[in-house]
Each structure stands twice: as C-alpha cells, then as structure tokens.
PDB file of N, CA and C in Angstrom:
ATOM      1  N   UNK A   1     -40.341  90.224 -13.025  1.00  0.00           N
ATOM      2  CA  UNK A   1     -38.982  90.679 -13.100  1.00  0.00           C
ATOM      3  C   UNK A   1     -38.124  89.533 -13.587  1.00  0.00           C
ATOM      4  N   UNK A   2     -37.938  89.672 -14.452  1.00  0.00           N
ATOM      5  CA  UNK A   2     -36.660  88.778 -15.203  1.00  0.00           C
ATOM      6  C   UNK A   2     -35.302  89.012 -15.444  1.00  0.00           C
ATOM      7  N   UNK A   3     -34.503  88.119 -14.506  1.00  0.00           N
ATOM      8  CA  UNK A   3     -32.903  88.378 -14.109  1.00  0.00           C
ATOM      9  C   UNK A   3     -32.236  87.656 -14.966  1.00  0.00           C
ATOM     10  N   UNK A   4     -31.631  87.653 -15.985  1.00  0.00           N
ATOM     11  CA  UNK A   4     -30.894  86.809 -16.948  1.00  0.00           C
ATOM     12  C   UNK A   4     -29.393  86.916 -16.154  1.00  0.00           C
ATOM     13  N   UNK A   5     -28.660  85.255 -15.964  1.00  0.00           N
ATOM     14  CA  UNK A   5     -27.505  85.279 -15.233  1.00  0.00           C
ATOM     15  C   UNK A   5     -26.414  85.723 -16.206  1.00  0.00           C
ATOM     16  N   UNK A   6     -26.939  85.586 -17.764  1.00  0.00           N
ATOM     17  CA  UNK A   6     -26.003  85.899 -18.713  1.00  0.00           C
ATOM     18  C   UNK A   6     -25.280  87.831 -18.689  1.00  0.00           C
ATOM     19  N   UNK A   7     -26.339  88.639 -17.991  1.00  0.00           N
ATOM     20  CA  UNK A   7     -26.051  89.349 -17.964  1.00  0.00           C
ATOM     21  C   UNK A   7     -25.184  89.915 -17.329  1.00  0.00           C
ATOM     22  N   UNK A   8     -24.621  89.172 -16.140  1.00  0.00           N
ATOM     23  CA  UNK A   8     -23.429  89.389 -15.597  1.00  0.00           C
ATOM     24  C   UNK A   8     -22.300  89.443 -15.773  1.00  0.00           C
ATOM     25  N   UNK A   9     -21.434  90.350 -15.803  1.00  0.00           N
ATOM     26  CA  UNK A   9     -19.979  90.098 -16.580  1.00  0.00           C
ATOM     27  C   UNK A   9     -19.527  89.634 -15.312  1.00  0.00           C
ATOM     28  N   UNK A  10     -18.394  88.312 -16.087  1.00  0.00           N
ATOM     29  CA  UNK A  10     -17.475  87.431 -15.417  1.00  0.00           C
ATOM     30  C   UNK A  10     -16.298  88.146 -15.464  1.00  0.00           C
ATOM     31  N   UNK A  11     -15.323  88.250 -14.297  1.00  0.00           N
ATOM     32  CA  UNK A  11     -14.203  88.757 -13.575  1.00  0.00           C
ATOM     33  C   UNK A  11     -13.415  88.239 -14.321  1.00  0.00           C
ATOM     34  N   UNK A  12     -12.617  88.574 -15.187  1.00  0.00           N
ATOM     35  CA  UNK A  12     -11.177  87.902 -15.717  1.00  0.00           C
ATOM     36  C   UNK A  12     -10.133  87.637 -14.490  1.00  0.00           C
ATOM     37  N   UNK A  13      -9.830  86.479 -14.385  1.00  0.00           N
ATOM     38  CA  UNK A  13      -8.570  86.449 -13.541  1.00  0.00           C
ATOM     39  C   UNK A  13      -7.345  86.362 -14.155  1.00  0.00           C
ATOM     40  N   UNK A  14      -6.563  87.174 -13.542  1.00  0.00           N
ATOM     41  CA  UNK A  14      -4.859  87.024 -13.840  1.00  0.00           C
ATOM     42  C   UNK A  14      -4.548  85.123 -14.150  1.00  0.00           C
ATOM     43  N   UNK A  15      -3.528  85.097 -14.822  1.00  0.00           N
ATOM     44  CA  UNK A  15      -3.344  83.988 -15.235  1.00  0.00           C
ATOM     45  C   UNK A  15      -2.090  83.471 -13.604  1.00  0.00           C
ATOM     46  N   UNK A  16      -2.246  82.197 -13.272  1.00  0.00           N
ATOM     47  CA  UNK A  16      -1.213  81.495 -12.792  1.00  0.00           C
ATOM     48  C   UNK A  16       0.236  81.680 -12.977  1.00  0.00           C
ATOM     49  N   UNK A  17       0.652  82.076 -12.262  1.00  0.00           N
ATOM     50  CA  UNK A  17       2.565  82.250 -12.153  1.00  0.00           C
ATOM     51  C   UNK A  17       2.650  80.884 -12.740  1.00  0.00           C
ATOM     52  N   UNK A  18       3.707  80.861 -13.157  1.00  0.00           N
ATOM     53  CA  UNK A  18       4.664  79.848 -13.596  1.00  0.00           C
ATOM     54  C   UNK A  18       5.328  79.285 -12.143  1.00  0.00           C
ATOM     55  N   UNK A  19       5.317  77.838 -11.788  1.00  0.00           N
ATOM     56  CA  UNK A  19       6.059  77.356 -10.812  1.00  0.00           C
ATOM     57  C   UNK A  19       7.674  77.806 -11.160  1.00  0.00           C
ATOM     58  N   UNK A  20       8.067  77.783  -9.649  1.00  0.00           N
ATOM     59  CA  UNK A  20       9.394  78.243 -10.059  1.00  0.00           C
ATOM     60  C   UNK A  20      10.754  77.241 -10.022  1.00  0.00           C
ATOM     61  N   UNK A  21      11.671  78.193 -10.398  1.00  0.00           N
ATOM     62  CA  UNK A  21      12.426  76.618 -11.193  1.00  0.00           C
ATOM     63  C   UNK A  21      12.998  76.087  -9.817  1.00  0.00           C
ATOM     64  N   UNK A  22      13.799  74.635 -10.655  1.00  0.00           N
ATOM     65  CA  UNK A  22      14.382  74.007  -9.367  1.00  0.00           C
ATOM     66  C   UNK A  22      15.782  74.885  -8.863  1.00  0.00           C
ATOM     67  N   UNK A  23      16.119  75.615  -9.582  1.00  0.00           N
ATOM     68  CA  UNK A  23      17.323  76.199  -9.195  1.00  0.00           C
ATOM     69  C   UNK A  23      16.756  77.843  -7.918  1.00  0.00           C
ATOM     70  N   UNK A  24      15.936  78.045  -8.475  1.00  0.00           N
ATOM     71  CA  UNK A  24      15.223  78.828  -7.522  1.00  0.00           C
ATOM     72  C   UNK A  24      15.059  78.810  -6.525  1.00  0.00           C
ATOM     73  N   UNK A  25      14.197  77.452  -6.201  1.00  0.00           N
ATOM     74  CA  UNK A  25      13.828  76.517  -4.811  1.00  0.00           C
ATOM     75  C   UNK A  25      14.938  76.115  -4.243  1.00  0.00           C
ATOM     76  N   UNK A  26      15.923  76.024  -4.992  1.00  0.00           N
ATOM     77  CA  UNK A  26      17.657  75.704  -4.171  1.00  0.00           C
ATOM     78  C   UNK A  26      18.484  77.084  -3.345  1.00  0.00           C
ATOM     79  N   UNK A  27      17.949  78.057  -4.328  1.00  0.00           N
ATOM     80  CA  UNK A  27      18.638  79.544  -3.813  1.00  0.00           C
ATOM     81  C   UNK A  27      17.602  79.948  -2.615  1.00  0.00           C
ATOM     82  N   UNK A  28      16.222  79.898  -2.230  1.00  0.00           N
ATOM     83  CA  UNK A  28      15.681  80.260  -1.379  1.00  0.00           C
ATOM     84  C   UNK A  28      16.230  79.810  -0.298  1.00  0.00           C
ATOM     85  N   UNK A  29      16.312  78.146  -0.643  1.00  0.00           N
ATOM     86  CA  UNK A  29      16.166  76.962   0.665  1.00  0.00           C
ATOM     87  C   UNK A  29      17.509  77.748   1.158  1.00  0.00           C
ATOM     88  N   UNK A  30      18.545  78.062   0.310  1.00  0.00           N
ATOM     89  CA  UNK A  30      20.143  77.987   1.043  1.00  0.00           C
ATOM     90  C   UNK A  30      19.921  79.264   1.410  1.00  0.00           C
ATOM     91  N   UNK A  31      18.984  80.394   1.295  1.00  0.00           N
ATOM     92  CA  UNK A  31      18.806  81.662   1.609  1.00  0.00           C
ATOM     93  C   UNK A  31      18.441  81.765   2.848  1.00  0.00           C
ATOM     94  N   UNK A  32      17.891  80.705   3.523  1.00  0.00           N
ATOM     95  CA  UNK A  32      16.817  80.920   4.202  1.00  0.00           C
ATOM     96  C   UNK A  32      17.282  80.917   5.876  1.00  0.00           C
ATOM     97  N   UNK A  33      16.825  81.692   6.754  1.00  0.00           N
ATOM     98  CA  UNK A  33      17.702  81.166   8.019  1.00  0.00           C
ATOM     99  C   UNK A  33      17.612  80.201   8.691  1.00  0.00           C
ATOM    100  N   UNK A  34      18.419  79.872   9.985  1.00  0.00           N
ATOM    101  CA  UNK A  34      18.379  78.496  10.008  1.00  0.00           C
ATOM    102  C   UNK A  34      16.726  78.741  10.992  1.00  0.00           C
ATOM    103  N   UNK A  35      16.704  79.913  12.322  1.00  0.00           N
ATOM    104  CA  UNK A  35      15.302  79.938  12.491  1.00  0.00           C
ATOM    105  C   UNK A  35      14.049  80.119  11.883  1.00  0.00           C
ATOM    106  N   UNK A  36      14.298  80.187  10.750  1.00  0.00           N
ATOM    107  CA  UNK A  36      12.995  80.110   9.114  1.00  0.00           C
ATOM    108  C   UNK A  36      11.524  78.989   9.921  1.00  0.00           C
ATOM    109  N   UNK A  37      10.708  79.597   9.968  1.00  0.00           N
ATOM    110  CA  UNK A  37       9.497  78.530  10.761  1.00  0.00           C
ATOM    111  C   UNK A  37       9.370  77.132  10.280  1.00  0.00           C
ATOM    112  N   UNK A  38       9.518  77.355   8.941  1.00  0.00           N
ATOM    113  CA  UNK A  38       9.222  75.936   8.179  1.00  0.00           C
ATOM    114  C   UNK A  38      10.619  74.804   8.703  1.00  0.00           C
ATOM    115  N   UNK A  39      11.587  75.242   9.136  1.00  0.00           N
ATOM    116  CA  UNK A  39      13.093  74.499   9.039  1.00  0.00           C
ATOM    117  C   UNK A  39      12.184  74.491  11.491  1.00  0.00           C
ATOM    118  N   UNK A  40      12.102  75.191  11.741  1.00  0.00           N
ATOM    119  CA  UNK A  40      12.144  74.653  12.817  1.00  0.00           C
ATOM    120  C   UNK A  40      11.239  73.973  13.008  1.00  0.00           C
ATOM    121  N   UNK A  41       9.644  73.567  12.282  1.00  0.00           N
ATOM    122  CA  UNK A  41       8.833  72.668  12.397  1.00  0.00           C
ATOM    123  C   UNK A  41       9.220  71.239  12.316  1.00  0.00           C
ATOM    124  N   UNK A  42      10.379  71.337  11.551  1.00  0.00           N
ATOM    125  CA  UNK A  42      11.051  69.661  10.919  1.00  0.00           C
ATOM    126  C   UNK A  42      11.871  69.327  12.098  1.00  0.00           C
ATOM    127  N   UNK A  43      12.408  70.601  13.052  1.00  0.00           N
ATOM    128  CA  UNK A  43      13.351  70.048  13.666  1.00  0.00           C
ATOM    129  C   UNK A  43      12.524  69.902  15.448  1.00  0.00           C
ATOM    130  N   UNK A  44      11.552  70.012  15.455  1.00  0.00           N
ATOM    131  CA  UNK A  44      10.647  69.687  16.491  1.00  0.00           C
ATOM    132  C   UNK A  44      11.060  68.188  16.755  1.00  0.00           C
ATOM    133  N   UNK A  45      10.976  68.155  18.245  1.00  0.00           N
ATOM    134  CA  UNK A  45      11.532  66.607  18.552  1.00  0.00           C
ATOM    135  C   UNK A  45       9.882  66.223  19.230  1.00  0.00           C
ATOM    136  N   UNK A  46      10.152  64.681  18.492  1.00  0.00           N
ATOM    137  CA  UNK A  46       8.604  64.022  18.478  1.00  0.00           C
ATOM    138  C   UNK A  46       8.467  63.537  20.260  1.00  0.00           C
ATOM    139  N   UNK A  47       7.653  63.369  20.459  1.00  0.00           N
ATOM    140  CA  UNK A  47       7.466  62.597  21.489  1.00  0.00           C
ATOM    141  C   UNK A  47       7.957  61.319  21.946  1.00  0.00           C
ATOM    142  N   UNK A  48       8.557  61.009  22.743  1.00  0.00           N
ATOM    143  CA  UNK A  48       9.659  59.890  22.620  1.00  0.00           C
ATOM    144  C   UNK A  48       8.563  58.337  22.879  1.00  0.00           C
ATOM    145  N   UNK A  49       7.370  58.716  23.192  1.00  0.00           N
ATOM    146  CA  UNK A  49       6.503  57.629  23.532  1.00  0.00           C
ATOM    147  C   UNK A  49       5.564  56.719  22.589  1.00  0.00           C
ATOM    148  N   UNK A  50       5.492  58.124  21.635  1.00  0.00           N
ATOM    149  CA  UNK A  50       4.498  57.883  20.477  1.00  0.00           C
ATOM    150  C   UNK A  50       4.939  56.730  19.307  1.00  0.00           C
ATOM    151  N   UNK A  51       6.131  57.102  19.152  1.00  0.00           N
ATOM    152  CA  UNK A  51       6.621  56.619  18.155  1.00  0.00           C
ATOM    153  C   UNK A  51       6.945  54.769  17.842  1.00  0.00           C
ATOM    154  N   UNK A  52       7.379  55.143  19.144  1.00  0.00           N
ATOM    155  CA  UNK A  52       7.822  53.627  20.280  1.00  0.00           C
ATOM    156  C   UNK A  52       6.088  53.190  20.435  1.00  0.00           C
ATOM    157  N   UNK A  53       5.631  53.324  20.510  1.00  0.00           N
ATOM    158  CA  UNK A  53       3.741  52.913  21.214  1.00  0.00           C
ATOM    159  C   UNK A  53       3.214  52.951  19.582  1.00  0.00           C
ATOM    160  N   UNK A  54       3.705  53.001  18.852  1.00  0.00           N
ATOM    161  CA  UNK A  54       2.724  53.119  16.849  1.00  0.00           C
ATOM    162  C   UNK A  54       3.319  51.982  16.989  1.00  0.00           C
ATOM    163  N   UNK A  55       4.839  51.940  16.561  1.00  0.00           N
ATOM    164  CA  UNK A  55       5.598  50.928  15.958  1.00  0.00           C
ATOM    165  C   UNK A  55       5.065  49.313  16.786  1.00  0.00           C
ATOM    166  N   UNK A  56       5.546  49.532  18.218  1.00  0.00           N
ATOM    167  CA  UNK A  56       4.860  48.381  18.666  1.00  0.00           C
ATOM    168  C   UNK A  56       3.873  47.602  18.508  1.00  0.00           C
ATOM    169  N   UNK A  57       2.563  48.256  18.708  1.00  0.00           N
ATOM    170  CA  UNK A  57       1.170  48.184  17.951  1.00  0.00           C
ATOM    171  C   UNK A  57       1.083  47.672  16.608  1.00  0.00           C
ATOM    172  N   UNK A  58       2.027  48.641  15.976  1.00  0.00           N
ATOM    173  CA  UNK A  58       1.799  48.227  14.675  1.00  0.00           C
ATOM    174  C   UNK A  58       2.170  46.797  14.503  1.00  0.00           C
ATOM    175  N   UNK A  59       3.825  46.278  15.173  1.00  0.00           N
ATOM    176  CA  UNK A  59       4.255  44.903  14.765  1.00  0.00           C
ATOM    177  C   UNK A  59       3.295  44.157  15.885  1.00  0.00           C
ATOM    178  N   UNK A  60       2.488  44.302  16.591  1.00  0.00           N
ATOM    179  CA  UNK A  60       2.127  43.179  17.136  1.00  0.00           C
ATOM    180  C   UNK A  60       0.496  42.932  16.111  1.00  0.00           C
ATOM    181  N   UNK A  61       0.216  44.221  15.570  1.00  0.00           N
ATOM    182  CA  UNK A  61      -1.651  43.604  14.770  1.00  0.00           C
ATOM    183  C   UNK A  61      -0.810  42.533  14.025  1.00  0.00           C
ATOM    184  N   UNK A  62       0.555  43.020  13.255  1.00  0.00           N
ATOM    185  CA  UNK A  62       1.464  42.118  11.968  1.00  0.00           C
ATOM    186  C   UNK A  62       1.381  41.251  12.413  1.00  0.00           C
ATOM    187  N   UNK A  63       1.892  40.871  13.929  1.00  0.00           N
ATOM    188  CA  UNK A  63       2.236  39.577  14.461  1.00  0.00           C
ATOM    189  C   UNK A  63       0.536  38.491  14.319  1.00  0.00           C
ATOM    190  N   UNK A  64      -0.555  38.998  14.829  1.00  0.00           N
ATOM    191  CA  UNK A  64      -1.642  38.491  15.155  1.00  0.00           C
ATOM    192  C   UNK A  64      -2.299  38.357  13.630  1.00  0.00           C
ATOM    193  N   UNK A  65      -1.587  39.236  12.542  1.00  0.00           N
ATOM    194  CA  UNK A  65      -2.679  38.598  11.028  1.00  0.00           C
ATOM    195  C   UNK A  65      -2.094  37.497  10.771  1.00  0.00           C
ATOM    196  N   UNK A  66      -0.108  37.286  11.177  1.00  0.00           N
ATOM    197  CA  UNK A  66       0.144  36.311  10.335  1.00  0.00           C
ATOM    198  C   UNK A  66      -0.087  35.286  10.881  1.00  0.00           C
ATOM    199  N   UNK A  67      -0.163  35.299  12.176  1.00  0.00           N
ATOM    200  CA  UNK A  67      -0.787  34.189  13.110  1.00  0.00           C
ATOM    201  C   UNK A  67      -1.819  33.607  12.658  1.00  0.00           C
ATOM    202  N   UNK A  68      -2.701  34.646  12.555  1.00  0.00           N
ATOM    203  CA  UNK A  68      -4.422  34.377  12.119  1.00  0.00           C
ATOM    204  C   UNK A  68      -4.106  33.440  10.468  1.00  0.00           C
ATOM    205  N   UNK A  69      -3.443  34.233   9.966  1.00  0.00           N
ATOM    206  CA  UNK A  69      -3.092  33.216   8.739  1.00  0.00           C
ATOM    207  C   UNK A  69      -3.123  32.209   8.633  1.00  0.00           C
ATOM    208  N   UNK A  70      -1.950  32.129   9.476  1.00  0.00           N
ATOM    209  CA  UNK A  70      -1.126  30.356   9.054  1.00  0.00           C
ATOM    210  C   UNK A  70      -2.433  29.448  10.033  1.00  0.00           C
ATOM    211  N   UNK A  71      -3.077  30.140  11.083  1.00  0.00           N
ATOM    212  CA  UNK A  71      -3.928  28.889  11.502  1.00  0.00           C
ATOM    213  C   UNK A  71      -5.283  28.833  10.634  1.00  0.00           C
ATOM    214  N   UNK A  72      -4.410  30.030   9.619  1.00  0.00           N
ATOM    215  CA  UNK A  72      -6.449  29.270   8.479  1.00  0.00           C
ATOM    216  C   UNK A  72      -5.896  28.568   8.097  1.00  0.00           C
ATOM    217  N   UNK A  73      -4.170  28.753   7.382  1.00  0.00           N
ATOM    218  CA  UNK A  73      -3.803  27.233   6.463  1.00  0.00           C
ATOM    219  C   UNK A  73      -3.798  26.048   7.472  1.00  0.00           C
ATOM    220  N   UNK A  74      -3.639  26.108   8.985  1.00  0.00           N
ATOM    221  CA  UNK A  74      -3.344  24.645   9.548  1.00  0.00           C
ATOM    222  C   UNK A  74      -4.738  24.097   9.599  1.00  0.00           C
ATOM    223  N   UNK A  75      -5.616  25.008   9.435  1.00  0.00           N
ATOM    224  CA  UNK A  75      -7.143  24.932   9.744  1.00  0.00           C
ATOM    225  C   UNK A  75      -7.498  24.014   8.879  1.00  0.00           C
ATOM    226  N   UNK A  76      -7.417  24.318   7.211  1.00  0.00           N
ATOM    227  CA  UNK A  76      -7.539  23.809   5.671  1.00  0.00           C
ATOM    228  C   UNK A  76      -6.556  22.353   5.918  1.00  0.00           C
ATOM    229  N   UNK A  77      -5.751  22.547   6.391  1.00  0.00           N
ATOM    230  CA  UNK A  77      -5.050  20.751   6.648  1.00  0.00           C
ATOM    231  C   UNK A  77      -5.926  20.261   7.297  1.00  0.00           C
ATOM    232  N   UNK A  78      -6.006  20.676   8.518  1.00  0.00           N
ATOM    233  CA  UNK A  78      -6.602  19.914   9.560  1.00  0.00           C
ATOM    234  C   UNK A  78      -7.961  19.210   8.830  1.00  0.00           C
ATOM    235  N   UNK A  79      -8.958  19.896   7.929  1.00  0.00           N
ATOM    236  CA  UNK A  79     -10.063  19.485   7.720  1.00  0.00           C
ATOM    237  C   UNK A  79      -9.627  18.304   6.915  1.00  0.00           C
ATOM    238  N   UNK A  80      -8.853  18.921   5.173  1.00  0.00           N
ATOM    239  CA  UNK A  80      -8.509  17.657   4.626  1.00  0.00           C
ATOM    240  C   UNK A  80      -8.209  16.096   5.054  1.00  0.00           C
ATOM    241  N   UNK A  81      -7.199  16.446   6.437  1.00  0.00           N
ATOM    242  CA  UNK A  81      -6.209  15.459   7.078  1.00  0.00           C
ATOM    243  C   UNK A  81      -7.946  14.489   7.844  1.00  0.00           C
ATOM    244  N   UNK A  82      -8.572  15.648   8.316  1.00  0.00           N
ATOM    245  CA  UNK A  82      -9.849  14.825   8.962  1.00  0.00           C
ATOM    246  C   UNK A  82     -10.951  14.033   7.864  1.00  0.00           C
ATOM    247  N   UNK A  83     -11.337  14.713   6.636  1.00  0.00           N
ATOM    248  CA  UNK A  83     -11.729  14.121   5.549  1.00  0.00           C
ATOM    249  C   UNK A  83     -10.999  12.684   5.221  1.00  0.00           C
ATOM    250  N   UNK A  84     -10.085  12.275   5.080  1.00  0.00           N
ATOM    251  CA  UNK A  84      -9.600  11.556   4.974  1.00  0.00           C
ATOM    252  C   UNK A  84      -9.417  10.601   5.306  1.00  0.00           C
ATOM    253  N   UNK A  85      -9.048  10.823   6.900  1.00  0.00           N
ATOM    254  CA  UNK A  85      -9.022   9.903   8.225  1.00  0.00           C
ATOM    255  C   UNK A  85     -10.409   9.359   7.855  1.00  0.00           C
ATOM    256  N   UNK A  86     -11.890  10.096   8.001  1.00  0.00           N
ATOM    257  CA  UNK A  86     -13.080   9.353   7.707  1.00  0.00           C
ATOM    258  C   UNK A  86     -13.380   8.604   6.356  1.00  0.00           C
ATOM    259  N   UNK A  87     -12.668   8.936   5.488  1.00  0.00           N
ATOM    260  CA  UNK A  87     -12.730   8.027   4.648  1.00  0.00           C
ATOM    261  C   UNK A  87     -12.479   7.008   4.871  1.00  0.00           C
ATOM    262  N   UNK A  88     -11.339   6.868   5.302  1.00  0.00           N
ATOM    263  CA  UNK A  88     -10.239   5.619   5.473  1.00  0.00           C
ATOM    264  C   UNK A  88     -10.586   4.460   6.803  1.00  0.00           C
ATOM    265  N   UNK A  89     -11.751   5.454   7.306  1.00  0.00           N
ATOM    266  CA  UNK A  89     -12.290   4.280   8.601  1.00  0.00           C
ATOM    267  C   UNK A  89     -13.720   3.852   7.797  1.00  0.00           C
ATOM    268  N   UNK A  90     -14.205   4.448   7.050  1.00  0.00           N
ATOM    269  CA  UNK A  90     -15.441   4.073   6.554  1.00  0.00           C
ATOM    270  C   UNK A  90     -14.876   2.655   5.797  1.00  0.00           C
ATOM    271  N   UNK A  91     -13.682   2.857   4.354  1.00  0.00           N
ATOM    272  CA  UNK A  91     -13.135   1.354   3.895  1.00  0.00           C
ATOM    273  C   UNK A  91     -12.694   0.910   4.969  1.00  0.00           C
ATOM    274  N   UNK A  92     -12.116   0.713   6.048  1.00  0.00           N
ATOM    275  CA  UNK A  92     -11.966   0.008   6.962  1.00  0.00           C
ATOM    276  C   UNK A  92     -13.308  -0.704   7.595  1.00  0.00           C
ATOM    277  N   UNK A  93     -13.972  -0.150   7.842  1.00  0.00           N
ATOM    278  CA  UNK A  93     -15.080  -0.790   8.396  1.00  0.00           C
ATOM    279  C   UNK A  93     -15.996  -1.444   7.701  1.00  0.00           C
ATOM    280  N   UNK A  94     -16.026  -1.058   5.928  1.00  0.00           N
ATOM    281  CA  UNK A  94     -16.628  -2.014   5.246  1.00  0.00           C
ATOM    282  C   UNK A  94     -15.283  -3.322   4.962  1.00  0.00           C
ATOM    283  N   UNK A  95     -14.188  -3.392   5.367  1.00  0.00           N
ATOM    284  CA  UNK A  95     -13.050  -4.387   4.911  1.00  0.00           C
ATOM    285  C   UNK A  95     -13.524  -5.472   6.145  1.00  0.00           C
ATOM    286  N   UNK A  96     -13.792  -4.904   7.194  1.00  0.00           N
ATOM    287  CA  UNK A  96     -13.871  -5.642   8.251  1.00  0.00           C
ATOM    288  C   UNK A  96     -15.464  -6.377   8.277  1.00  0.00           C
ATOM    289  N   UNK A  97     -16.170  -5.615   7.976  1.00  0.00           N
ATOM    290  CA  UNK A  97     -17.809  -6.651   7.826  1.00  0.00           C
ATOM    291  C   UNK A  97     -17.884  -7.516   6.526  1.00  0.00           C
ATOM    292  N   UNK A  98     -16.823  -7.492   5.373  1.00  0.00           N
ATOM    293  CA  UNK A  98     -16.618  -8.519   4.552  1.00  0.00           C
ATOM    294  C   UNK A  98     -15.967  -9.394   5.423  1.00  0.00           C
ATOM    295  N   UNK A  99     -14.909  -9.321   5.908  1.00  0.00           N
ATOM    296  CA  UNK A  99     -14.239 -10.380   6.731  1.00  0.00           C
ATOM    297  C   UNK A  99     -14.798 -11.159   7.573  1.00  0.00           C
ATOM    298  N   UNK A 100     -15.626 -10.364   8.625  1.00  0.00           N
ATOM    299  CA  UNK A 100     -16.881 -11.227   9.242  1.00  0.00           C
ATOM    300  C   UNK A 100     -17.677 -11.570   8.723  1.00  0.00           C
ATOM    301  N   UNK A 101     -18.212 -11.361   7.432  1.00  0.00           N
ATOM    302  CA  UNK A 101     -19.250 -12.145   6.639  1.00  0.00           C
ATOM    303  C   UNK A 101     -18.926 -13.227   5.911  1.00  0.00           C
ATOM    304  N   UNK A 102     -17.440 -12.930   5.566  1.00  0.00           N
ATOM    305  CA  UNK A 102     -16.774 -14.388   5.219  1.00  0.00           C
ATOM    306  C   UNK A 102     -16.213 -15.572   6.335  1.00  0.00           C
ATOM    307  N   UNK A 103     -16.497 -14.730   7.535  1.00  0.00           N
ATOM    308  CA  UNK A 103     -15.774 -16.287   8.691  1.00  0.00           C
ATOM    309  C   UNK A 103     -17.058 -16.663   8.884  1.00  0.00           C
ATOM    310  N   UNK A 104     -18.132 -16.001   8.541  1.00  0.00           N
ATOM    311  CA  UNK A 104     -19.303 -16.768   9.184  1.00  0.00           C
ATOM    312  C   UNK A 104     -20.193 -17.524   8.425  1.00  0.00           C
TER     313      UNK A 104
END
C-alpha cells in the first residue's frame, strides 16, 4: 500500500488581519470601562514586601560585586607592591655582602 503525502490537499488559510491602527487602539483604550479586566490587572496592588525584599537583595549582591572588585584591584597592588618590596631586599642584600666583602 502506497500513501503518497502529496496527495493530500493543503487547507488554504484566510490571510492575517491587518494590525490595527494607532488611532484605533486609542478609541478602544478610551472606550473601555474603567472595570475592563486588563485595566484592573495593572491596578492590582503588589505586595508591599516583595518589592522592598528584590530591591534590597538586589543592592546588596551590587554592594558585594563591587566589593569583590575593588579587592581584586587592591589584590593586583598588593602583589606588584610585594614583587617589588622583594626585589628591593634582594639589591639590598647583595649591596650589603659587597660592603662586607669590602671591610674584610
């Protein structure tokens, strides 16, 4: 038994409405009552805890990256500043065994 898919006629669909204009979307909105579901979803009052408990959270991770930051940059000093310091005792300590090799 051989089913060819070609043999199926495809459903024409109606074509897409045209979006409607902006002057349209202005006459509905001002049409609309003020208990309209969509207008009382917006006017739902949030939870007075949530909002206050995001924001907080949120500025304290802010607080702890920029923290975390600046102690990678004090971190990157600190090493240089320590690189350095050992340099500067290594010529020191060869300045000082010339000096004792010359008093002696």
């Amino acid at each position: 038994m051989n089913v060819s898919l070609k043999s199926k006629k495809r459903a024409v669909l109606p074509s897409r409405p045209s979006p409607p204009s902006v002057d349209r979307i202005l006459e509905d909105v001002g049409g609309a009552e003020p208990d309209d579901p969509v207008f009382a979803i917006l006017q739902q009052p949030q939870h007075p805890g949530e909002t206050g408990e995001a924001e907080r959270t949120f500025q304290q991770c802010r607080r702890h990256a920029d923290v975390k930051h600046q102690l990678q940059e004090v971190g990157a000093v600190l090493t240089r500043q320590r690189d350095h310091l050992r340099a500067a005792g290594q010529r020191l300590d060869r300045h000082l065994a010339e000096v004792k090799g010359g008093l002696c």
